[in-house]
Protein backbone atom coordinates (compact mmCIF):
# COMPACT_ATOMS: atom_id res chain seq x y z
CA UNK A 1 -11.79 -145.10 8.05
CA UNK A 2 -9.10 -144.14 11.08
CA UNK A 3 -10.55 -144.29 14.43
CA UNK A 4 -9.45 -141.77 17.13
CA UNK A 5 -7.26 -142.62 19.93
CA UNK A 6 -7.96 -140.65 22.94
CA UNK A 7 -5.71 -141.24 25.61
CA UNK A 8 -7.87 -141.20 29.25
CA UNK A 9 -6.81 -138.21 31.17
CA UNK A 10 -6.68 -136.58 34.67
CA UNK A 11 -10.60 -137.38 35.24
CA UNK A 12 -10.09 -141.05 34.09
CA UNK A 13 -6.51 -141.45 36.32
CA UNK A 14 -9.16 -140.01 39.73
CA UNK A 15 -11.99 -142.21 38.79
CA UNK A 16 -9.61 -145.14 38.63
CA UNK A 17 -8.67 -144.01 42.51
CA UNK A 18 -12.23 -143.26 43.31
CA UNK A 19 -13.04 -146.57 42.22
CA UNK A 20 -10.30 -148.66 43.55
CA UNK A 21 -10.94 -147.41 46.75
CA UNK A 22 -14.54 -147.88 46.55
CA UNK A 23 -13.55 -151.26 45.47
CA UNK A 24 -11.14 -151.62 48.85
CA UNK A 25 -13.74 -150.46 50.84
CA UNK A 26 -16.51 -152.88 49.57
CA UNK A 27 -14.18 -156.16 50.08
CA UNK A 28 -13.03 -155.32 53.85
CA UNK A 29 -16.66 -154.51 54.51
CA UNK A 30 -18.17 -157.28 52.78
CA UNK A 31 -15.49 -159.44 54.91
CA UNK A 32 -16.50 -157.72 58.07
CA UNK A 33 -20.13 -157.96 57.77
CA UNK A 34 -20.27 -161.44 56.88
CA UNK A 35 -17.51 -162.05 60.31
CA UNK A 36 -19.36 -159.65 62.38
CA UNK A 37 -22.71 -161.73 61.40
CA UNK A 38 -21.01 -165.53 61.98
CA UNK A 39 -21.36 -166.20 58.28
CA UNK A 40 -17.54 -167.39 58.55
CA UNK A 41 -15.05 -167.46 61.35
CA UNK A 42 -11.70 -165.17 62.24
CA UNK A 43 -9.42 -167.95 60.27
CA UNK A 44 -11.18 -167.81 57.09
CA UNK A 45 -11.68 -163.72 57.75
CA UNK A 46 -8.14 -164.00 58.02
CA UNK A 47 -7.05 -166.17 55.10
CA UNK A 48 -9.73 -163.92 53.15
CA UNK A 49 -7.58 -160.88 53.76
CA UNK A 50 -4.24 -161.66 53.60
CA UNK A 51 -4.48 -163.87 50.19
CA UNK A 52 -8.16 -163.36 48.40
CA UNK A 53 -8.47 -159.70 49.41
CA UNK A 54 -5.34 -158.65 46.99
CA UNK A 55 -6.72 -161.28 43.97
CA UNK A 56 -10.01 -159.57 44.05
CA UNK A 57 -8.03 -155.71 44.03
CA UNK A 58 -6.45 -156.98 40.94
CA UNK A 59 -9.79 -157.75 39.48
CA UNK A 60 -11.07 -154.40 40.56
CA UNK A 61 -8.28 -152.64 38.86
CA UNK A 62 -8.47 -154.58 35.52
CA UNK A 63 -12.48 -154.00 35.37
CA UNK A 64 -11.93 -150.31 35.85
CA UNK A 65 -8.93 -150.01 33.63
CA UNK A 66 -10.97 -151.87 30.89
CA UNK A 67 -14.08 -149.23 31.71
CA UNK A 68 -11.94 -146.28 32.17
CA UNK A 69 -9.83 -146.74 28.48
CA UNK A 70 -6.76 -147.86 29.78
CA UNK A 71 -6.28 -151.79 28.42
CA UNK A 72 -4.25 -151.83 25.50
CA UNK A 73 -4.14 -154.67 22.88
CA UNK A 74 -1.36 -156.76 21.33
CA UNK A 75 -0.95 -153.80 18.35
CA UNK A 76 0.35 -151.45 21.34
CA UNK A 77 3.25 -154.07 22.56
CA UNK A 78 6.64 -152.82 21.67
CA UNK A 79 9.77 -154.87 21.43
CA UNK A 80 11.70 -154.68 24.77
CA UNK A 81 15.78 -155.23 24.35
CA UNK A 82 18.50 -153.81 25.95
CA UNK A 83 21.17 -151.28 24.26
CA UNK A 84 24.90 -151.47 24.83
């Protein structure tokens, strides 16, 4: 039995923006709501943006690539060399 390989298209390439920025927006809110409320203070807002906000992007972006038909597996991997 061969199983299909569809290749995600334009609608799957916009929901991946549509959700990254949803993604975006949801951190830097959930970071500002939990400042604006004294939950923690402008340094660890801070050190939240600059260094955790980027980690937790890359999380975004490998749950929606995963969920969107983008991740690949090791049969996919081609040998990388250079030609002369």
């Amino acid at each position: 039995m061969t199983v299909a390989s569809k290749t995600p298209g334009p609608d799957a390439a916009h929901a991946f923006r549509l959700g990254l920025r949803a993604g975006a927006i949801f951190g830097v809110g959930l970071i500002g709501t939990l400042y604006w409320f004294g939950i923690i203070e402008l340094l660890l807002a801070g050190y939240a943006l600059l260094l955790l906000f980027p980690v937790y992007l890359v999380f975004v972006a490998a749950a929606l690539s995963v969920w969107l038909g983008y991740s690949k597996d090791a049969t996919a991997l081609r040998p990388v060399y250079k030609r002369n």
